[in-house]
PDB file of N, CA and C in Angstrom:
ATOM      1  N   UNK A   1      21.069  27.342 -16.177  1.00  0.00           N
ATOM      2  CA  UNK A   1      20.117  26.344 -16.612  1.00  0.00           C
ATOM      3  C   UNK A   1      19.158  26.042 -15.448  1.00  0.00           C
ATOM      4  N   UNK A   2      17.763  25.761 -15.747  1.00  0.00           N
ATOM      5  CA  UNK A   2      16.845  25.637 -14.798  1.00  0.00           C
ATOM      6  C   UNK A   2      16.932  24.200 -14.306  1.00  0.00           C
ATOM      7  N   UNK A   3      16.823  24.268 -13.268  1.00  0.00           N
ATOM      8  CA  UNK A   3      17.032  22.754 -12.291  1.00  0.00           C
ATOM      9  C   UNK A   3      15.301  22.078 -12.631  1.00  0.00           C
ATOM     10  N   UNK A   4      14.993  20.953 -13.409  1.00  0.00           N
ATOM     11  CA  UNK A   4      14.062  20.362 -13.465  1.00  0.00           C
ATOM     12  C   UNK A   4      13.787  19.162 -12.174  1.00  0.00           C
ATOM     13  N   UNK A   5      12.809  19.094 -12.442  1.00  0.00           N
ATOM     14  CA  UNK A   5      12.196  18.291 -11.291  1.00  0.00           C
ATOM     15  C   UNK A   5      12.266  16.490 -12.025  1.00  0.00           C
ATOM     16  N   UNK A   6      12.446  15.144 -11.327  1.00  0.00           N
ATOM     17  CA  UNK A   6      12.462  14.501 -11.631  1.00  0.00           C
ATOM     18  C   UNK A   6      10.833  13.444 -12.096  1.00  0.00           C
ATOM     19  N   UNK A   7      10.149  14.271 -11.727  1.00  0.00           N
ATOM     20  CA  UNK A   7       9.102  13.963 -11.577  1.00  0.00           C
ATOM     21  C   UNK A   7       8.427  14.757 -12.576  1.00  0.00           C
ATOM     22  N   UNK A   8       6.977  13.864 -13.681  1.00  0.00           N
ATOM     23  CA  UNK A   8       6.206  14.851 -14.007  1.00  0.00           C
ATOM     24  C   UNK A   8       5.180  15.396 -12.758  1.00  0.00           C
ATOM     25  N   UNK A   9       4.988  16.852 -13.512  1.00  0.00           N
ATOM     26  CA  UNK A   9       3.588  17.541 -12.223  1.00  0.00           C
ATOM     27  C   UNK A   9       2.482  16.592 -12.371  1.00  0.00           C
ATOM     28  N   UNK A  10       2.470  15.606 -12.346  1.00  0.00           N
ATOM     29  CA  UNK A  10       1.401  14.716 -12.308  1.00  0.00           C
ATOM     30  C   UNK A  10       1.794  13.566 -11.961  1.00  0.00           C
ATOM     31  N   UNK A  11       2.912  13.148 -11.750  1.00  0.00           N
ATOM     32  CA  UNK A  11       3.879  11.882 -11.515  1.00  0.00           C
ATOM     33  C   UNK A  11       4.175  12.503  -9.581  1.00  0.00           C
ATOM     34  N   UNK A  12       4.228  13.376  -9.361  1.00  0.00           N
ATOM     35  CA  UNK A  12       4.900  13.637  -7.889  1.00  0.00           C
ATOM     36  C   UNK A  12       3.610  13.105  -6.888  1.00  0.00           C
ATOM     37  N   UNK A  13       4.520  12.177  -5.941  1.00  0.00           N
ATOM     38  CA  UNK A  13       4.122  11.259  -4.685  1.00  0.00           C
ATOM     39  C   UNK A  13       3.255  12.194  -4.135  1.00  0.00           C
ATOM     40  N   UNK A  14       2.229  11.708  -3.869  1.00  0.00           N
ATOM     41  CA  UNK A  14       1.113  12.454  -2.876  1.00  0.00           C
ATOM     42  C   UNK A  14       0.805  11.495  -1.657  1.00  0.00           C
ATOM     43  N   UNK A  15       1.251  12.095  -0.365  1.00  0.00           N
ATOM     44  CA  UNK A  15       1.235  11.156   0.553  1.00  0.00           C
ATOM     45  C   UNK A  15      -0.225  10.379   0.984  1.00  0.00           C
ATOM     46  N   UNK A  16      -0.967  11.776   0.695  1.00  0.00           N
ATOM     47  CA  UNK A  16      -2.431  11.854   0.727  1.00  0.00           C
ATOM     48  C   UNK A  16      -3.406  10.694  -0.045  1.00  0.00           C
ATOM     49  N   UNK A  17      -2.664  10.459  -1.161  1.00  0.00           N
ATOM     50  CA  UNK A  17      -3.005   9.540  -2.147  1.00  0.00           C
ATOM     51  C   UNK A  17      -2.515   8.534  -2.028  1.00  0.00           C
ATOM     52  N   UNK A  18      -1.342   8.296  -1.517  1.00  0.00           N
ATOM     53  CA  UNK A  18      -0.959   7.195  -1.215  1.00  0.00           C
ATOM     54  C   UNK A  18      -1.719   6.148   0.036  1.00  0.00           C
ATOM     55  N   UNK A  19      -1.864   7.474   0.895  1.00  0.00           N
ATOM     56  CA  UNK A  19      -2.729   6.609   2.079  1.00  0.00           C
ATOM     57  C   UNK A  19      -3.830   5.993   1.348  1.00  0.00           C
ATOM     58  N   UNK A  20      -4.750   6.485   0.998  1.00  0.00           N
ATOM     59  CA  UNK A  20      -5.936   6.264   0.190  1.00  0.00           C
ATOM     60  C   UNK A  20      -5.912   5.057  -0.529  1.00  0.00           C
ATOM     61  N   UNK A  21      -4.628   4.986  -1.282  1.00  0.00           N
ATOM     62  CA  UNK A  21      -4.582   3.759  -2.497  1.00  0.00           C
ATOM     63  C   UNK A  21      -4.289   2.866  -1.337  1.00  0.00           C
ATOM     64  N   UNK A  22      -3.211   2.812  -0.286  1.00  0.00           N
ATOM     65  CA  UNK A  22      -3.319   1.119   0.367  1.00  0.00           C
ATOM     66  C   UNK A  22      -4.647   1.129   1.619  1.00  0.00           C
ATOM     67  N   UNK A  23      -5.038   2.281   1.859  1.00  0.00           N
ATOM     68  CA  UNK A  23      -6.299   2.224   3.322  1.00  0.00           C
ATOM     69  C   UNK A  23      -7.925   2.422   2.636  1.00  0.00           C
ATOM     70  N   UNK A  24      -8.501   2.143   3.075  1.00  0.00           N
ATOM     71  CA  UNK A  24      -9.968   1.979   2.656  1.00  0.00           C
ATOM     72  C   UNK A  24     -10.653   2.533   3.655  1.00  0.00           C
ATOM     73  N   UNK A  25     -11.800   3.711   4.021  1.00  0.00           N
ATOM     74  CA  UNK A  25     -12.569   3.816   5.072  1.00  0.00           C
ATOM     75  C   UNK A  25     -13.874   2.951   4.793  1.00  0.00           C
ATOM     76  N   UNK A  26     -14.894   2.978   5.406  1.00  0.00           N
ATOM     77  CA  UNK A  26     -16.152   1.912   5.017  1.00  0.00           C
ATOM     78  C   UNK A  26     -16.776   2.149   3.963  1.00  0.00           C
ATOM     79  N   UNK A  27     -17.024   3.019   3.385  1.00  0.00           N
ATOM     80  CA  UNK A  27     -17.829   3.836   2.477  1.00  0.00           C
ATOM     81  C   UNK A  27     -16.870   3.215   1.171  1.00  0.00           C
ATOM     82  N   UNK A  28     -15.510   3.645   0.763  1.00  0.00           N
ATOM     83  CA  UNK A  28     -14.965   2.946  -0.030  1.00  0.00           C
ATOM     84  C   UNK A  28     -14.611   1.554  -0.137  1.00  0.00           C
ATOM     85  N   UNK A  29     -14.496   0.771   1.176  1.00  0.00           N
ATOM     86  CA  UNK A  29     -14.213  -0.749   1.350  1.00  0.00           C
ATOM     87  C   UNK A  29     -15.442  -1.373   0.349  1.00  0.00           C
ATOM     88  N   UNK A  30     -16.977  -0.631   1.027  1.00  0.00           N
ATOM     89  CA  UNK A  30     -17.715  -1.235   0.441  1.00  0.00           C
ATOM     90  C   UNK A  30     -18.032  -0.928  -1.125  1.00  0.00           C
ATOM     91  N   UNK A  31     -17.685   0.129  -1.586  1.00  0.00           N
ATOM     92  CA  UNK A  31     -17.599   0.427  -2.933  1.00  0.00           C
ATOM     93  C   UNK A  31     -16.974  -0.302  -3.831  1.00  0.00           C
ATOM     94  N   UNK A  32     -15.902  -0.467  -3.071  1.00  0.00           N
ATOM     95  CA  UNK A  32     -14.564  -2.011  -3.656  1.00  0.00           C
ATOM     96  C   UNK A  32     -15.379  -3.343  -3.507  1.00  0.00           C
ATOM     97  N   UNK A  33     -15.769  -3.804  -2.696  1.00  0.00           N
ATOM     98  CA  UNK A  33     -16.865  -4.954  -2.259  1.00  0.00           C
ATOM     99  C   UNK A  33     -17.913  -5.289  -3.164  1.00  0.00           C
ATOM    100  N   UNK A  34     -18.594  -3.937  -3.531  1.00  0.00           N
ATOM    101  CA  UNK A  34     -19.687  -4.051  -4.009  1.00  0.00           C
ATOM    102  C   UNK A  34     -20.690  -4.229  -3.122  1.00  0.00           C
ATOM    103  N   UNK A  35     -20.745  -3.939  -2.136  1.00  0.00           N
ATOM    104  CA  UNK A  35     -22.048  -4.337  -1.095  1.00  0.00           C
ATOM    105  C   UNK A  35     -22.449  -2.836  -0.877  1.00  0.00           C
ATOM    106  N   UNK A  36     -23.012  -2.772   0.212  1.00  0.00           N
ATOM    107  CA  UNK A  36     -22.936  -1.450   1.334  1.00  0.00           C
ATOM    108  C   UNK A  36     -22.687  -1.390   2.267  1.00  0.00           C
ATOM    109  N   UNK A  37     -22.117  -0.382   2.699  1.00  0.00           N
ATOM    110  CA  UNK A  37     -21.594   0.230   3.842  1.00  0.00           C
ATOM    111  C   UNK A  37     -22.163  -0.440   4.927  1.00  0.00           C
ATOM    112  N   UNK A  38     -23.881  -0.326   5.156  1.00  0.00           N
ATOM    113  CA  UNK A  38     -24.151  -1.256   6.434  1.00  0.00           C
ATOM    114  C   UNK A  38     -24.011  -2.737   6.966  1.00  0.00           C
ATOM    115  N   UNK A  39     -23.473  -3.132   5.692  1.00  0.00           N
ATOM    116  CA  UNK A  39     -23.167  -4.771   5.832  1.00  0.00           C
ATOM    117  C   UNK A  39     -21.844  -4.864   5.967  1.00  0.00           C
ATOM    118  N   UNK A  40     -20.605  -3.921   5.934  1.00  0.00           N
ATOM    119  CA  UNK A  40     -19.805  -3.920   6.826  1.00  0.00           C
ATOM    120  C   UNK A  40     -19.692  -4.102   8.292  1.00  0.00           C
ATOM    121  N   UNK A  41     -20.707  -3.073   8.826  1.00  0.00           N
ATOM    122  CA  UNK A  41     -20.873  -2.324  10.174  1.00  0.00           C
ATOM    123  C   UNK A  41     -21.329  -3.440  10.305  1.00  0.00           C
ATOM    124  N   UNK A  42     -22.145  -4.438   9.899  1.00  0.00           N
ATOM    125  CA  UNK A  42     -23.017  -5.433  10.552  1.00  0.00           C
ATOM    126  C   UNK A  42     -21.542  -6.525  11.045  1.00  0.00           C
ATOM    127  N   UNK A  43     -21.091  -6.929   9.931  1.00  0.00           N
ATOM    128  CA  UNK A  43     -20.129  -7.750   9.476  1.00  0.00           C
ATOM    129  C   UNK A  43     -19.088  -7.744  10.613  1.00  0.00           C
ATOM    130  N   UNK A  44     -18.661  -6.537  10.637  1.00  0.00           N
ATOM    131  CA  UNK A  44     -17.466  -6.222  11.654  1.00  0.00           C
ATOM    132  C   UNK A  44     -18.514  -6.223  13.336  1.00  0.00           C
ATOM    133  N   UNK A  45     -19.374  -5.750  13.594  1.00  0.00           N
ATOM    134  CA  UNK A  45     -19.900  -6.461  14.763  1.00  0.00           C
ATOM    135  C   UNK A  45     -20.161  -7.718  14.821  1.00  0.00           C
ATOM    136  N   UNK A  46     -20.471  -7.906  14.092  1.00  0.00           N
ATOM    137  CA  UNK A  46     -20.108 -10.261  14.413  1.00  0.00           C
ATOM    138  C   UNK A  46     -19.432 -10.581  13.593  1.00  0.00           C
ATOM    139  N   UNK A  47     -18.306  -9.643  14.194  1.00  0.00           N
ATOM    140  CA  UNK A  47     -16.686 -10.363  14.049  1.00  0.00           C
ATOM    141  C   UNK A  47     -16.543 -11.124  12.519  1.00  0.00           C
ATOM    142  N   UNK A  48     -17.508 -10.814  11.644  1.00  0.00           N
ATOM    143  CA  UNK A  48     -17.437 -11.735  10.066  1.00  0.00           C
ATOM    144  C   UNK A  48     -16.674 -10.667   9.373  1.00  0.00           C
ATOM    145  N   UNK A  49     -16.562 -11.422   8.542  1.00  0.00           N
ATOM    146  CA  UNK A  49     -15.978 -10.171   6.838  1.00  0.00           C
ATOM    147  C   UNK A  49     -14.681 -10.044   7.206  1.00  0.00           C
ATOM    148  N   UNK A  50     -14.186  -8.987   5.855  1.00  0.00           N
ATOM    149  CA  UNK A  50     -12.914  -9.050   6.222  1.00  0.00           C
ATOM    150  C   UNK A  50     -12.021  -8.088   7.262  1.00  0.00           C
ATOM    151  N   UNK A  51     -10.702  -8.579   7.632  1.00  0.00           N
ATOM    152  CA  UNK A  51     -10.629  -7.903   8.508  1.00  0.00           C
ATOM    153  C   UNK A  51     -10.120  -6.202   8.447  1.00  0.00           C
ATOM    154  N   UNK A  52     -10.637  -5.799   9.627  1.00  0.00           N
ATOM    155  CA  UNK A  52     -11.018  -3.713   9.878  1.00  0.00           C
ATOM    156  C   UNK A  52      -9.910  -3.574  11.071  1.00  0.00           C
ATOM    157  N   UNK A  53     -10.003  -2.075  11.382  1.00  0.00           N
ATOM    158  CA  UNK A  53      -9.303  -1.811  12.039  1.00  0.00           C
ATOM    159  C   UNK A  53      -9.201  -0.408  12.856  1.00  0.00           C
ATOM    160  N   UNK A  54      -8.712   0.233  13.486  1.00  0.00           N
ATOM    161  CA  UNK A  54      -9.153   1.875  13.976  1.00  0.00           C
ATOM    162  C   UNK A  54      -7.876   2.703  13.671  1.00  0.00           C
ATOM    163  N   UNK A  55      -8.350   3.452  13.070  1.00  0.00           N
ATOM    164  CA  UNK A  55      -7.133   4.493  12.718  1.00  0.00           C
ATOM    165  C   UNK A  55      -7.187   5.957  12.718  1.00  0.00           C
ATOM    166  N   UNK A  56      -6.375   6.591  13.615  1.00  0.00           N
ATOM    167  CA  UNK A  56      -5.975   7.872  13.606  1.00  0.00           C
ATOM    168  C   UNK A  56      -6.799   8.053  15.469  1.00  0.00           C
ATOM    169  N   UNK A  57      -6.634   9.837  15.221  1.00  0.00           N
ATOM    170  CA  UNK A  57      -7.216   9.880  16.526  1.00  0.00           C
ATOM    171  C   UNK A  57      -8.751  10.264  16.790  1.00  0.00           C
ATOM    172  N   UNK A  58      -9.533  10.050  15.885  1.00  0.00           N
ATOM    173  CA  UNK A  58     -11.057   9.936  15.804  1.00  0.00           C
ATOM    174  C   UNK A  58     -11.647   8.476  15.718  1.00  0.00           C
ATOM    175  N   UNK A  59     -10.486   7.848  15.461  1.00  0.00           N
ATOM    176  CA  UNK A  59     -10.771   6.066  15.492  1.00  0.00           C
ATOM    177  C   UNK A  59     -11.896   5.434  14.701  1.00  0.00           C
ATOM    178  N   UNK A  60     -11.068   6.446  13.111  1.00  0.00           N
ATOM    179  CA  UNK A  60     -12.047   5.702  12.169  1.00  0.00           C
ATOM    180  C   UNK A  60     -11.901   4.481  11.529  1.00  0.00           C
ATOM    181  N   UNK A  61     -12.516   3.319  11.401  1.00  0.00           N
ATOM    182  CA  UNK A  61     -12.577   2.060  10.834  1.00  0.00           C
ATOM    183  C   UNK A  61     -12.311   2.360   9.438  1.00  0.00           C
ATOM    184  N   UNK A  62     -11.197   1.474   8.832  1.00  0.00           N
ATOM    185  CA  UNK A  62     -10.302   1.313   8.076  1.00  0.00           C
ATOM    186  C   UNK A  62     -10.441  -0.254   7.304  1.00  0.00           C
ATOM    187  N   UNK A  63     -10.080   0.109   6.114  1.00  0.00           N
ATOM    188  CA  UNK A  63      -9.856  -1.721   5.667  1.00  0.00           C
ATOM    189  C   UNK A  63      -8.103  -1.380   4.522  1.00  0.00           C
ATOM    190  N   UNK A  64      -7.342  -2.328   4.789  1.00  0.00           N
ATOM    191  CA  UNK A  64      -6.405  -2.667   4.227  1.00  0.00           C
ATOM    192  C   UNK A  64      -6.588  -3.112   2.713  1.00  0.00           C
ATOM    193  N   UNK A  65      -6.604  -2.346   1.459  1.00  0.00           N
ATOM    194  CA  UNK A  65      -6.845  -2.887  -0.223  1.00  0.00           C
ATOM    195  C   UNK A  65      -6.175  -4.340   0.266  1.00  0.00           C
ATOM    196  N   UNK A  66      -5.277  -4.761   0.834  1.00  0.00           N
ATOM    197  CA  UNK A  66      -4.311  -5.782   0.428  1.00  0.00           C
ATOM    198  C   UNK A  66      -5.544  -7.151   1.156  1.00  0.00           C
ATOM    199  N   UNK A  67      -5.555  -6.774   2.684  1.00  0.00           N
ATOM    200  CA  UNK A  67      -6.656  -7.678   3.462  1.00  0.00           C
ATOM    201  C   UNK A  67      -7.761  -8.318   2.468  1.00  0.00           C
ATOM    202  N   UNK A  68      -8.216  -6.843   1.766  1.00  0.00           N
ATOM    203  CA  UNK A  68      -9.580  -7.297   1.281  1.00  0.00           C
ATOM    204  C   UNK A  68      -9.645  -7.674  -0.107  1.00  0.00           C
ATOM    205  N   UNK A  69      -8.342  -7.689  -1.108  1.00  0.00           N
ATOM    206  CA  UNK A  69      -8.156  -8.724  -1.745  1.00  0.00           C
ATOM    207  C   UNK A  69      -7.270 -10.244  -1.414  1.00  0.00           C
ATOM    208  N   UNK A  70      -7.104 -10.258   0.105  1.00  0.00           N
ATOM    209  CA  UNK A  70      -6.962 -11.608   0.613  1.00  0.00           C
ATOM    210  C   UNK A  70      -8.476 -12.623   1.050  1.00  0.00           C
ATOM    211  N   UNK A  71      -9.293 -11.525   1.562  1.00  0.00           N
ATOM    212  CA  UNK A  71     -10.264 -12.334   1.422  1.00  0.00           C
ATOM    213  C   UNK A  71     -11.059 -12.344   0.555  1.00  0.00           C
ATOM    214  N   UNK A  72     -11.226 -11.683   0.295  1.00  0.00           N
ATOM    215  CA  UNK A  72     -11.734 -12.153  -1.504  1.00  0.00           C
ATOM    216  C   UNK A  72     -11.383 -13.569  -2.061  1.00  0.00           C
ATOM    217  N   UNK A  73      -9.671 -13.706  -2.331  1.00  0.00           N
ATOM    218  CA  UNK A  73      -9.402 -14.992  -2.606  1.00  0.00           C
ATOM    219  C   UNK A  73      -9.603 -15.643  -1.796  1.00  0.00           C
ATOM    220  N   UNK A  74     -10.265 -15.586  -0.269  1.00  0.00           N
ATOM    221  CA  UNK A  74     -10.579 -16.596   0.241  1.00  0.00           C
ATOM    222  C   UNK A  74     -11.799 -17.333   0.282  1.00  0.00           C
ATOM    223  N   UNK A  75     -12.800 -16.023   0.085  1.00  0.00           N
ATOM    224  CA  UNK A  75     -14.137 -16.356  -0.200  1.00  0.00           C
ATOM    225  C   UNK A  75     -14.132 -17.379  -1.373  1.00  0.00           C
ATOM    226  N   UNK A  76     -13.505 -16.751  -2.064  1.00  0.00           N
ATOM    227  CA  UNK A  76     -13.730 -17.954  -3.740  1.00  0.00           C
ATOM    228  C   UNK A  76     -13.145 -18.882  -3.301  1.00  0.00           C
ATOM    229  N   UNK A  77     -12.399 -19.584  -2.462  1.00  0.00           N
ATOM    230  CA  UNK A  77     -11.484 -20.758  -2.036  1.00  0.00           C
ATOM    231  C   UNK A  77     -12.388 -21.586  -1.167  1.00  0.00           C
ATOM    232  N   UNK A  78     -13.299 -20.984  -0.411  1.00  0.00           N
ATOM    233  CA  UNK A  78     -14.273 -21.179   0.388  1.00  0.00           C
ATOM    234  C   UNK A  78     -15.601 -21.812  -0.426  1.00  0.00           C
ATOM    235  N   UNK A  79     -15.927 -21.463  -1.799  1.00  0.00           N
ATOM    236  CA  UNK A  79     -17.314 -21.483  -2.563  1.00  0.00           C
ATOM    237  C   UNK A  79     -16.934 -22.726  -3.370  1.00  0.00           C
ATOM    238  N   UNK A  80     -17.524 -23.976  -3.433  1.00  0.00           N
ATOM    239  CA  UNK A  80     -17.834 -24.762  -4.173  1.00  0.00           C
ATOM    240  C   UNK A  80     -17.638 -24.525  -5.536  1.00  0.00           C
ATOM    241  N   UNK A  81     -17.975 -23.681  -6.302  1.00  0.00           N
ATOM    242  CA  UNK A  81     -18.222 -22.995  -7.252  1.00  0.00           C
ATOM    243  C   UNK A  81     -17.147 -23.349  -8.266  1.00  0.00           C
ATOM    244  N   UNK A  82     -16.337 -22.142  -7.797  1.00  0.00           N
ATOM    245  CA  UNK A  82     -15.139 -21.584  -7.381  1.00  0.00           C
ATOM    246  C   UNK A  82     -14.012 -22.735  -7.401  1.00  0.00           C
ATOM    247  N   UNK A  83     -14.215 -23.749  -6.434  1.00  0.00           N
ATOM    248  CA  UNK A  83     -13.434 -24.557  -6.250  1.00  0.00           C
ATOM    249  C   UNK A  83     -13.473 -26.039  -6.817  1.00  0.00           C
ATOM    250  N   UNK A  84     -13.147 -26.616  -7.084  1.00  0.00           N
ATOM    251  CA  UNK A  84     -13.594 -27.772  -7.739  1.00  0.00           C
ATOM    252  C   UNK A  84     -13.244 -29.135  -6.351  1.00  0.00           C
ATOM    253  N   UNK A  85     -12.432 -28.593  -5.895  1.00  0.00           N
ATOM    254  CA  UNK A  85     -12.244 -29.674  -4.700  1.00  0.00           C
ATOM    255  C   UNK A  85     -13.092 -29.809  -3.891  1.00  0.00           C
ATOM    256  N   UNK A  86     -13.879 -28.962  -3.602  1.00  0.00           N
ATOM    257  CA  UNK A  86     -15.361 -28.733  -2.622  1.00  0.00           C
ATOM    258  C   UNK A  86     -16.577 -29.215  -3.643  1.00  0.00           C
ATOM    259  N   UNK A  87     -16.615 -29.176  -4.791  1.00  0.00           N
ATOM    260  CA  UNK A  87     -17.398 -29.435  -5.328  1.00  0.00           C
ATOM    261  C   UNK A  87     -17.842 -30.988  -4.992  1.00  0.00           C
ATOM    262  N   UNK A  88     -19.158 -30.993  -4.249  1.00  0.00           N
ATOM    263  CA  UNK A  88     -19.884 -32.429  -3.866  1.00  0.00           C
ATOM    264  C   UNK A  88     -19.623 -33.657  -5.618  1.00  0.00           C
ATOM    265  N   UNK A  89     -20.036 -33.002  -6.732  1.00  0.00           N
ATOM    266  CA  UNK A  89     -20.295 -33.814  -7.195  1.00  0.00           C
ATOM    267  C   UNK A  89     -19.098 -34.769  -8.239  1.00  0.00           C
ATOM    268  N   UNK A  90     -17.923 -33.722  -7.864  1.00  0.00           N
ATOM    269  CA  UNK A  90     -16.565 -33.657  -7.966  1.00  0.00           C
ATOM    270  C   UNK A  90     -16.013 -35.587  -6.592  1.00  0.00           C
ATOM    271  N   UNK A  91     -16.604 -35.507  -5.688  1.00  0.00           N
ATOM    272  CA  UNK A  91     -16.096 -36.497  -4.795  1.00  0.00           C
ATOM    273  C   UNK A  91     -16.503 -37.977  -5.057  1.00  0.00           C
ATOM    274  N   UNK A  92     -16.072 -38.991  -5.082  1.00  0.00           N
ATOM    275  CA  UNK A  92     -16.157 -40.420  -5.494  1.00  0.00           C
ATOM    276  C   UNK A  92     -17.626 -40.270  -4.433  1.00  0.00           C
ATOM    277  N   UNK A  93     -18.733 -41.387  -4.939  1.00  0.00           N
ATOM    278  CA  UNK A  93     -19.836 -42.013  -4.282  1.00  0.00           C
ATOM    279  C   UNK A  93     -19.300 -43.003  -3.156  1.00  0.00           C
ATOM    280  N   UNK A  94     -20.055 -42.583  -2.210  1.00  0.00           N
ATOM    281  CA  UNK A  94     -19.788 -43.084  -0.712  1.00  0.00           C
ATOM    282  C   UNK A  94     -21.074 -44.322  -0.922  1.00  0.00           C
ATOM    283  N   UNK A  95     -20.761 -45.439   0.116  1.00  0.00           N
ATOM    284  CA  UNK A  95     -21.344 -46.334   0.007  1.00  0.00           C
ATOM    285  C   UNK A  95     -21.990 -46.875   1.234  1.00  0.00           C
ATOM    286  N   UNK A  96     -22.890 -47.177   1.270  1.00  0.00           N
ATOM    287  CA  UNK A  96     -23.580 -47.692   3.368  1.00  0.00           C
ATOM    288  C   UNK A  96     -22.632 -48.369   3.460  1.00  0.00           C
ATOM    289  N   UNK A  97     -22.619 -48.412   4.606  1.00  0.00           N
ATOM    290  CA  UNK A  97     -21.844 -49.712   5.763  1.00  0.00           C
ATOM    291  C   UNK A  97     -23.349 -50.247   5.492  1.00  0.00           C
ATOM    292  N   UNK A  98     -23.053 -51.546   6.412  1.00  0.00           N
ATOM    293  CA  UNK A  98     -23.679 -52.881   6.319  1.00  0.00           C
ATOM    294  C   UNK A  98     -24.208 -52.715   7.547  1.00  0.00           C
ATOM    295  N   UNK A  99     -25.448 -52.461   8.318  1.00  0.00           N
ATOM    296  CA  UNK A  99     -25.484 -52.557   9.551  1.00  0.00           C
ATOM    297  C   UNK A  99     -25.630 -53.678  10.371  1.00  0.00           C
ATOM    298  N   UNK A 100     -25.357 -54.872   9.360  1.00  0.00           N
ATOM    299  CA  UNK A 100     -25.229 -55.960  10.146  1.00  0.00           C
ATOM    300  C   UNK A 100     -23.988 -57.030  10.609  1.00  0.00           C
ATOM    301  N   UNK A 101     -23.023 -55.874   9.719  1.00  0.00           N
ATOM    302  CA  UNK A 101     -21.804 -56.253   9.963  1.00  0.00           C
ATOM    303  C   UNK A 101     -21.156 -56.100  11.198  1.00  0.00           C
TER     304      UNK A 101
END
């Protein structure tokens, strides 16, 4: 009897693919983003956006899928919008002090 594989030929682990699905290079980060690529490069030189990293031995910049749906939820946590607790018109009316008090 033939020894089958546990796996369909389309089901078997590809390490290759695997890297890919949790690592992002810039070109795809920003594809995921929706921006472009140069507003990474900008981003990651003043230290903004989310966070990158250097990987392998050509020390190509990398983004983590997981990172960059952390900031994502942070951006929206960050936006008024988004948030209702930031929302100005959401906060009780503030009142003068008395300046002659």
């Amino acid at each position: 009897m033939p020894t089958r594989s546990l796996f369909a030929p389309s089901a078997v682990p590809d390490p290759a693919n695997a890297v890919r699905a949790c690592f992002l290079n810039v070109k795809d980060a920003a594809a995921y983003l929706g921006i472009s690529p140069h507003t990474l490069y900008v981003w990651r030189h003043r230290r903004q956006g989310p966070p990158s990293f250097r990987m392998g031995p050509r020390g190509r910049v990398m983004y983590r899928r997981t990172a960059l749906d952390a900031w994502i939820h942070e951006q929206e946590r960050a936006d008024s919008r988004s948030n209702s607790a930031l929302n100005p018109l959401s906060a009780p009316p503030q009142r003068r002090r008395n300046p002659a008090a």
